[in-house]
N, C-alpha and C. Protein backbone atom coordinates (compact mmCIF):
# COMPACT_ATOMS: atom_id res chain seq x y z
N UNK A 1 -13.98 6.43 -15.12
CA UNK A 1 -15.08 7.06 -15.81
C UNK A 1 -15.90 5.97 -16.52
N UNK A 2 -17.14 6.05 -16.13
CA UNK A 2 -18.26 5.02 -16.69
C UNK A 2 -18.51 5.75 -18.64
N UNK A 3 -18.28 4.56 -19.55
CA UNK A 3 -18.30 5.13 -21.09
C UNK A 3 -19.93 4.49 -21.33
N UNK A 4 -20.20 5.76 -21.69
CA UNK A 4 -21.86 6.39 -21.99
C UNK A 4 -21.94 5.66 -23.31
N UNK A 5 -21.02 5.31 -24.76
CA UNK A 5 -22.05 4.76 -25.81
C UNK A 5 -22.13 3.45 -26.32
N UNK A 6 -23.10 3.07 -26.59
CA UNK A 6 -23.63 1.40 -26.82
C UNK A 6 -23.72 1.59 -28.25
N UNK A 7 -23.58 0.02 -28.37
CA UNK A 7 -24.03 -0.32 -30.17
C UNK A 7 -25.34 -1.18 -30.37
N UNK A 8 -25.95 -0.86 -31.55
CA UNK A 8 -26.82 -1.48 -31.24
C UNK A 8 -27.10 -2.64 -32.60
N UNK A 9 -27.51 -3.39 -32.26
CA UNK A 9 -27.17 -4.33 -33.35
C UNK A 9 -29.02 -4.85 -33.64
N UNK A 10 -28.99 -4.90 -35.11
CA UNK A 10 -30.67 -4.83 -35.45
C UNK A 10 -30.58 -6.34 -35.98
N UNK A 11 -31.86 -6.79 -35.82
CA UNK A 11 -31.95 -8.64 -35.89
C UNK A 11 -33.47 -8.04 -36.78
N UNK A 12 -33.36 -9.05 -38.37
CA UNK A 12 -34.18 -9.14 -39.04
C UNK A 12 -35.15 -10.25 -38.80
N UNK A 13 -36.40 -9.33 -38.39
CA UNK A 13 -37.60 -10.04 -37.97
C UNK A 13 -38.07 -11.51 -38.93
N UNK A 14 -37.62 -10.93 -40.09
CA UNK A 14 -38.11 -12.30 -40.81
C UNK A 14 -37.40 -13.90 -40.38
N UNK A 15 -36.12 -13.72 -40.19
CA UNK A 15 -35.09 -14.40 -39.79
C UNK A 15 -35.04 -14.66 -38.32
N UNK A 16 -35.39 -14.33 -37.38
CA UNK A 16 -35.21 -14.62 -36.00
C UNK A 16 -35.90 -13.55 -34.64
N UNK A 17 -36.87 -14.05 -34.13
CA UNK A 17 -37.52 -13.03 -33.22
C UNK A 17 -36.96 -12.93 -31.37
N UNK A 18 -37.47 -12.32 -30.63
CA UNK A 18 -36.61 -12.39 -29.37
C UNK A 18 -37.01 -13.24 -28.42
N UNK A 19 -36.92 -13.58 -27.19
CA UNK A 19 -37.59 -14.24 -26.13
C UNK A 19 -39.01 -13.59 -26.09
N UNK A 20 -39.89 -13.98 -25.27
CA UNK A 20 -40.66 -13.97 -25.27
C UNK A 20 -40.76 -12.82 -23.83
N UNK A 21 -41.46 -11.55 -23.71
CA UNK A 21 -41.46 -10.61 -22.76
C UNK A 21 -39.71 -9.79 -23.06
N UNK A 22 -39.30 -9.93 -24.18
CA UNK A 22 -37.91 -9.22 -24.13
C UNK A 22 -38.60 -7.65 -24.37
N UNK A 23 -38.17 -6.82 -24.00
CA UNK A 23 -38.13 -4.83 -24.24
C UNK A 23 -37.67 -4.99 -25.50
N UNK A 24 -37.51 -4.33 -26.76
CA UNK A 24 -37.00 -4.28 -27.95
C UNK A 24 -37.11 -3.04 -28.36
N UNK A 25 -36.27 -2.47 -29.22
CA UNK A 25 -36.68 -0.62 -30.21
C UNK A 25 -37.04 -2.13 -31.44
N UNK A 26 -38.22 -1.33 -31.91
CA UNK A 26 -38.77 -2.27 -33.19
C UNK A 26 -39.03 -0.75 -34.12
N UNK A 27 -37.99 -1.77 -35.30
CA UNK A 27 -38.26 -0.63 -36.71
C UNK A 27 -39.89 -1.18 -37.21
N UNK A 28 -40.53 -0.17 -37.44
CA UNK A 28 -42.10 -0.83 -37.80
C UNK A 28 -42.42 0.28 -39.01
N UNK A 29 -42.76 -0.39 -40.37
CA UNK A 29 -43.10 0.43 -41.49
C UNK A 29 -44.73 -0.06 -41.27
N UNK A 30 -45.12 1.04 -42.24
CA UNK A 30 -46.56 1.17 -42.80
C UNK A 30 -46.84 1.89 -43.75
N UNK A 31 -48.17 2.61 -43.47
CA UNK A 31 -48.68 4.07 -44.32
C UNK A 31 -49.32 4.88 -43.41
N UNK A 32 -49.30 5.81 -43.17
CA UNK A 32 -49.58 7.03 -42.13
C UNK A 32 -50.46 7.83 -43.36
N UNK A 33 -51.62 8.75 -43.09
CA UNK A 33 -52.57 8.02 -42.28
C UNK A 33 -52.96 7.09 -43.55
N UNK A 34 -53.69 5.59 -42.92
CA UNK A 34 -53.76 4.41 -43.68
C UNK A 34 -55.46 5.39 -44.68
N UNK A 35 -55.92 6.12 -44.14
CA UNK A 35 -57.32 5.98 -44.81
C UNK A 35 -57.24 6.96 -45.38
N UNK A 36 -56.27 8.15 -45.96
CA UNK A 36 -56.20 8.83 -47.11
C UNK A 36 -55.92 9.08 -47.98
N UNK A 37 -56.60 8.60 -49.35
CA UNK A 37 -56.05 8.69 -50.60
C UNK A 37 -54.89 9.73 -51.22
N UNK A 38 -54.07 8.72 -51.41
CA UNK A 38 -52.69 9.81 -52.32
C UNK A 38 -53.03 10.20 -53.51
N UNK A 39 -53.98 9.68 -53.94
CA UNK A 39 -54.15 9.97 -55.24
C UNK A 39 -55.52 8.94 -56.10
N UNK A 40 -55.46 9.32 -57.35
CA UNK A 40 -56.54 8.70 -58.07
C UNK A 40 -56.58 7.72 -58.67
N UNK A 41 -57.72 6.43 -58.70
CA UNK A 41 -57.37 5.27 -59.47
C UNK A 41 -57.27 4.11 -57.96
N UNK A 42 -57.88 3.33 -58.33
CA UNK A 42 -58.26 1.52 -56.88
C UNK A 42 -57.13 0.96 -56.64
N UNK A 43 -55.62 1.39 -57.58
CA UNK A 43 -54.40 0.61 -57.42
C UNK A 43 -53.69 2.04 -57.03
N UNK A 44 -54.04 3.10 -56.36
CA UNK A 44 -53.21 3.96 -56.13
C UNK A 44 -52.86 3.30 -54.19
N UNK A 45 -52.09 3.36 -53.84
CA UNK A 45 -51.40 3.06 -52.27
C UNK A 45 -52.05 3.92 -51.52
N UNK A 46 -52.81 3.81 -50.35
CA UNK A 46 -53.42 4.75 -49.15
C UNK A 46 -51.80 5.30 -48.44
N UNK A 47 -52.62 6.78 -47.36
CA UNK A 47 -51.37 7.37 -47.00
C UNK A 47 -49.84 7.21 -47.56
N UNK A 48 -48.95 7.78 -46.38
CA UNK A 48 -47.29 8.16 -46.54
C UNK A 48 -47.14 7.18 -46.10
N UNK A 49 -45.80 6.20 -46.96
CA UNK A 49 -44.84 5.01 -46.48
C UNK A 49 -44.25 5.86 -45.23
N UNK A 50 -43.69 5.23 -44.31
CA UNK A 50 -43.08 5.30 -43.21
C UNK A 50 -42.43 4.04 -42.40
N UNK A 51 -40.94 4.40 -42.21
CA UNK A 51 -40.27 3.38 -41.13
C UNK A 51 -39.83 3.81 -40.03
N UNK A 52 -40.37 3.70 -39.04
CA UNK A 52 -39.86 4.64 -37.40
C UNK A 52 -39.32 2.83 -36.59
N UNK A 53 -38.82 3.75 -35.42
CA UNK A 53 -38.30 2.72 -34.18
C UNK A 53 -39.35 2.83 -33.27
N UNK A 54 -39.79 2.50 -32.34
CA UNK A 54 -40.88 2.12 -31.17
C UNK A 54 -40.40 1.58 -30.22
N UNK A 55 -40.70 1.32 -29.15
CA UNK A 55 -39.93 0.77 -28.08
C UNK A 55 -41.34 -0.33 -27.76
N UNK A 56 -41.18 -1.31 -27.75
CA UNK A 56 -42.02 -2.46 -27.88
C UNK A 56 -41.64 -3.51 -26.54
N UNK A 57 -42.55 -4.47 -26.79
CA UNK A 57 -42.32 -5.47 -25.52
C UNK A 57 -42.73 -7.14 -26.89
N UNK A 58 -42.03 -7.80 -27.08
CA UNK A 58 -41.86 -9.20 -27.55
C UNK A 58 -42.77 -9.71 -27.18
N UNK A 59 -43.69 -10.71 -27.31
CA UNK A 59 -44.15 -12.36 -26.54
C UNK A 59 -45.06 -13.06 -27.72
N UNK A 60 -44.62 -14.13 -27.13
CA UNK A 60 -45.09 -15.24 -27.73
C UNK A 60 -46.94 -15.35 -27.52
N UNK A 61 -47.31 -14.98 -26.58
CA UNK A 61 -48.72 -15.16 -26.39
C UNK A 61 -49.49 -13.16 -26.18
N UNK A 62 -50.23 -13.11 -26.48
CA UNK A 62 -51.31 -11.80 -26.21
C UNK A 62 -52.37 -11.84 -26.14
N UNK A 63 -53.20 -11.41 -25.40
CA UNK A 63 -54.73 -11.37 -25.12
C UNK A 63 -54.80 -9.50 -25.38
N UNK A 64 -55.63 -9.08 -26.47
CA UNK A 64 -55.76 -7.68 -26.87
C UNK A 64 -57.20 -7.35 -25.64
N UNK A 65 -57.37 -6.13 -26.04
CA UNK A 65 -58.73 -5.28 -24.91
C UNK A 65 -59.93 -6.71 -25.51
N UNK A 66 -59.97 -6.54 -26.70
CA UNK A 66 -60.97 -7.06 -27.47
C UNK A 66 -61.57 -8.50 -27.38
N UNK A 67 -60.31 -9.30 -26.67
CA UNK A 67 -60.40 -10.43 -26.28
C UNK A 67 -59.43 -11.34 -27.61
N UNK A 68 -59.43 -10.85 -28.50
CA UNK A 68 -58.41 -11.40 -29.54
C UNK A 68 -57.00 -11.88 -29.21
N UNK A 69 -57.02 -13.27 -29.70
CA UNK A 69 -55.98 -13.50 -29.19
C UNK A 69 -54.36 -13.47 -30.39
N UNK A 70 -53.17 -12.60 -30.09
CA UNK A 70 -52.08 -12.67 -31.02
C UNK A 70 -51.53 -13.71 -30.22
N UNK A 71 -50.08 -14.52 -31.26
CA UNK A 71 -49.05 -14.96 -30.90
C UNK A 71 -48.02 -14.37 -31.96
N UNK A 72 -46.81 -14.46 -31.07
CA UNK A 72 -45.80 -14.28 -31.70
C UNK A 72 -45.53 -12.54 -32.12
N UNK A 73 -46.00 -11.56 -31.17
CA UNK A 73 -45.97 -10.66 -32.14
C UNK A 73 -45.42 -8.87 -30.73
N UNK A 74 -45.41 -8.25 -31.34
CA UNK A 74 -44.65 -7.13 -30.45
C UNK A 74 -45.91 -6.00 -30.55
N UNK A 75 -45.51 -5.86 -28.90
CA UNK A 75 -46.75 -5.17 -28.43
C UNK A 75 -46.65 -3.55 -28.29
N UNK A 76 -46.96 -2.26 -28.15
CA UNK A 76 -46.33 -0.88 -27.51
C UNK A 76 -46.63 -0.61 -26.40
N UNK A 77 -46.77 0.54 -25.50
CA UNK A 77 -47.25 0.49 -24.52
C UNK A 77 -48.31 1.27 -24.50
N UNK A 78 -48.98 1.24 -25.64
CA UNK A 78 -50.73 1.64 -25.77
C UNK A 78 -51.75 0.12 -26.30
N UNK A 79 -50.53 -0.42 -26.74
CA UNK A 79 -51.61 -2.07 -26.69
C UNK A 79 -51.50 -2.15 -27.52
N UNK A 80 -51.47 -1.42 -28.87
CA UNK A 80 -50.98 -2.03 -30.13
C UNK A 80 -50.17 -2.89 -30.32
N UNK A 81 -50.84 -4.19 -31.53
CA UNK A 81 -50.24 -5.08 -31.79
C UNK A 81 -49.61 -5.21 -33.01
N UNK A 82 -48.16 -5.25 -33.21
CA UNK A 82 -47.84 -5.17 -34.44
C UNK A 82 -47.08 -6.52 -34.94
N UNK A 83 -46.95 -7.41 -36.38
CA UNK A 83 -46.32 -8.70 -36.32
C UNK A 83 -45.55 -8.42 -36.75
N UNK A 84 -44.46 -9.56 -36.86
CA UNK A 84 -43.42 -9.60 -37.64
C UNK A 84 -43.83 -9.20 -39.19
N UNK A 85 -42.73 -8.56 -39.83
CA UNK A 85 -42.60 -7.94 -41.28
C UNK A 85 -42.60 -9.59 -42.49
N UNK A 86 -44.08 -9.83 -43.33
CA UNK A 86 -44.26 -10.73 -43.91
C UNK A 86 -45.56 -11.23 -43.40
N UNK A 87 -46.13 -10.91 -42.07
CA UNK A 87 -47.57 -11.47 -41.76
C UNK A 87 -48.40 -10.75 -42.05
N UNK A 88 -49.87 -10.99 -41.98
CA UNK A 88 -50.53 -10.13 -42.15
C UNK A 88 -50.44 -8.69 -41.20
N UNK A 89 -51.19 -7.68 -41.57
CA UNK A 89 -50.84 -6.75 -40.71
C UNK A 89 -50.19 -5.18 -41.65
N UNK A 90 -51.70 -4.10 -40.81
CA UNK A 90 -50.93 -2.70 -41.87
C UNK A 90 -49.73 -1.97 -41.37
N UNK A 91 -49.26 -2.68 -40.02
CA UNK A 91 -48.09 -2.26 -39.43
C UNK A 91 -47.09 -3.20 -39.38
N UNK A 92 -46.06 -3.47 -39.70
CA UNK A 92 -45.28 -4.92 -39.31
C UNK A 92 -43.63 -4.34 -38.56
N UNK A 93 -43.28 -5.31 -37.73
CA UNK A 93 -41.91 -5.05 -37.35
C UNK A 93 -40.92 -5.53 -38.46
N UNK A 94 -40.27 -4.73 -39.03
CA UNK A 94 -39.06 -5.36 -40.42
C UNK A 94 -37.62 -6.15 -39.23
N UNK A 95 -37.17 -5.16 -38.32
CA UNK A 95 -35.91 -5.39 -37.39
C UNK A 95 -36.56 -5.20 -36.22
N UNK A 96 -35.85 -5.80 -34.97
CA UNK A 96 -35.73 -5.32 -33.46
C UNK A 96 -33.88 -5.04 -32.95
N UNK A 97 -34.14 -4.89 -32.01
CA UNK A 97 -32.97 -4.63 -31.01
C UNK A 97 -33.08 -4.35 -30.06
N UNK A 98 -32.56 -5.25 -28.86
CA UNK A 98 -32.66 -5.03 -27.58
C UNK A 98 -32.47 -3.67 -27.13
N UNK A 99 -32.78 -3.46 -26.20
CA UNK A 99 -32.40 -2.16 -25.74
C UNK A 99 -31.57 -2.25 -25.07
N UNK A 100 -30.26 -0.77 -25.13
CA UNK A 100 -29.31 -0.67 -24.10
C UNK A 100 -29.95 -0.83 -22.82
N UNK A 101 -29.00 -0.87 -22.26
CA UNK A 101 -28.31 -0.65 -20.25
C UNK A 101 -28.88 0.69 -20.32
N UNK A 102 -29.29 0.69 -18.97
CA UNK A 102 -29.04 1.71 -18.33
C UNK A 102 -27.66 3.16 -18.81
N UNK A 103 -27.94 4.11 -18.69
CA UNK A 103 -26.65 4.66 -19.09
C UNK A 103 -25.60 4.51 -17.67
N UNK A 104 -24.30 4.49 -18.11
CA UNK A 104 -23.37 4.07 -17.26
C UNK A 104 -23.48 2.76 -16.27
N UNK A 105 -24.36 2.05 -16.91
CA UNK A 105 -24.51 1.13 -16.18
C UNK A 105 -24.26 -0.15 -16.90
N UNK A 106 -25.13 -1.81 -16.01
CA UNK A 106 -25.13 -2.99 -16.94
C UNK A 106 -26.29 -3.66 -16.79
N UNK A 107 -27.13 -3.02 -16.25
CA UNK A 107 -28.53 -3.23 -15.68
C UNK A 107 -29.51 -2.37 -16.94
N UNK A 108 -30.66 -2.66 -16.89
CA UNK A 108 -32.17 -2.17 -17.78
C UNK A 108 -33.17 -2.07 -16.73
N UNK A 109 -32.89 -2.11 -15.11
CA UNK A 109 -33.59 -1.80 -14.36
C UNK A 109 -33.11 -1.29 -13.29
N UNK A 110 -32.96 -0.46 -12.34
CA UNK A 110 -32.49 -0.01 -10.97
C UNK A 110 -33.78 0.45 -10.12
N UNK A 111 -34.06 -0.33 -8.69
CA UNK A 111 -35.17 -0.11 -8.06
C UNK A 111 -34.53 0.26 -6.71
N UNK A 112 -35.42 1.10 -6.11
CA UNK A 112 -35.17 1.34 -4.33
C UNK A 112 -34.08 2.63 -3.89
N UNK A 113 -33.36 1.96 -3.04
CA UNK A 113 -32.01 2.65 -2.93
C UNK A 113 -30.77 2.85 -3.60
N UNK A 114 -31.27 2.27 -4.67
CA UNK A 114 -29.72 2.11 -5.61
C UNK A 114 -30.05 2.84 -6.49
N UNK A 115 -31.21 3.62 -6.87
CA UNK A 115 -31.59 4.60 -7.89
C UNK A 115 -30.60 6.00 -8.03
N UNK A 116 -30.59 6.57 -6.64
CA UNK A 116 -29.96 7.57 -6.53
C UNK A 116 -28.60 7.76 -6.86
N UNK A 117 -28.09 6.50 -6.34
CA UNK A 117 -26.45 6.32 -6.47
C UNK A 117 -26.40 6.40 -7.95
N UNK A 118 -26.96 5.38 -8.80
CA UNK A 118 -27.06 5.15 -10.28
C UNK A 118 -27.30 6.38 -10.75
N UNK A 119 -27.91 6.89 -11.10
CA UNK A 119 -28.30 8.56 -11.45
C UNK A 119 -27.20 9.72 -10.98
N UNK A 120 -26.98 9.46 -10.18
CA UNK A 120 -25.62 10.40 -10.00
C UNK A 120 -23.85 9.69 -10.88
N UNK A 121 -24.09 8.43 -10.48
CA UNK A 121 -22.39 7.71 -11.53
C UNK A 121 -22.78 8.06 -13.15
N UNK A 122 -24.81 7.82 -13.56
CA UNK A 122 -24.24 8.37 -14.83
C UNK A 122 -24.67 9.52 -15.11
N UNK A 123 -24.67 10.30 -14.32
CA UNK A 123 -24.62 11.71 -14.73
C UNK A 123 -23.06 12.39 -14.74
N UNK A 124 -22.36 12.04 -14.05
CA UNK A 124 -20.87 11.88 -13.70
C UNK A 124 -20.34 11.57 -14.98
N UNK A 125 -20.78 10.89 -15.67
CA UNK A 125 -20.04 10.04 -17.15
C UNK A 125 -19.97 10.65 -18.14
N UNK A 126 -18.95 10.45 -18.79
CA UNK A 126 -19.32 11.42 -20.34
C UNK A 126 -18.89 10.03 -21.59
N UNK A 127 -19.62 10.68 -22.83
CA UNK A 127 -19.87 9.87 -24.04
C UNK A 127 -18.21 9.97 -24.18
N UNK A 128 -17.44 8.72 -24.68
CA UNK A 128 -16.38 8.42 -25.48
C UNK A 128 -16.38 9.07 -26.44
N UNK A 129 -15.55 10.24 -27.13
CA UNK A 129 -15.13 10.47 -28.42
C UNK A 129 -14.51 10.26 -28.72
């Protein structure tokens, strides 16, 4: 029996970032929405604090729509660019973590003919309790 659960271990962005093109879940805080006042007074904080996970892509180099160029910084898969937690930026990554395998697997990709087989061993599998 193929065992369905992974650990996942979170790496503080300030301290150490990934290869460059690595997949990552990135914890990313901000303020949701950034342009509505909570309240009254020029030192009151815009929008709700918030820390979610994202599923991001790493690299060292980026060319945005705009022609702007980032380094060093984690991308989504709508093009948003978010930096490491400490740069500028109203979104920042605080942690990453690679992403698991495949379920029942040791792969993060299965192409062609081996899809089917894979999809059936981990559907076959059940989570360790």
């Amino acid at each position: 029996m193929t065992h369905l659960n992974t650990t996942v271990t979170w790496v503080d962005a300030r301290e150490r970032l990934p290869r460059s093109g690595t997949p990552v879940a990135a914890a990313i805080t901000g303020r949701y929405p950034a342009d509505s006042a909570t309240g009254s007074g020029a030192d009151t904080a815009l929008g709700e604090e918030f820390w979610l996970v994202r599923p991001m892509v790493f690299t060292t180099l980026h060319w945005s729509e705009d022609g702007a160029e980032h380094k060093d910084c984690f991308v989504d898969s709508d093009g948003v660019v978010r930096l490491p937690y400490g740069l500028a930026g109203e979104e920042t990554v605080t942690h990453w973590a690679e992403l698991p395998t495949l379920p029942g697997g040791t792969t993060h990709l299965v192409l062609g003919a081996d899809v089917q087989s894979a999809l059936q061993d981990a559907w076959g599998a059940r989570p360790v309790t």
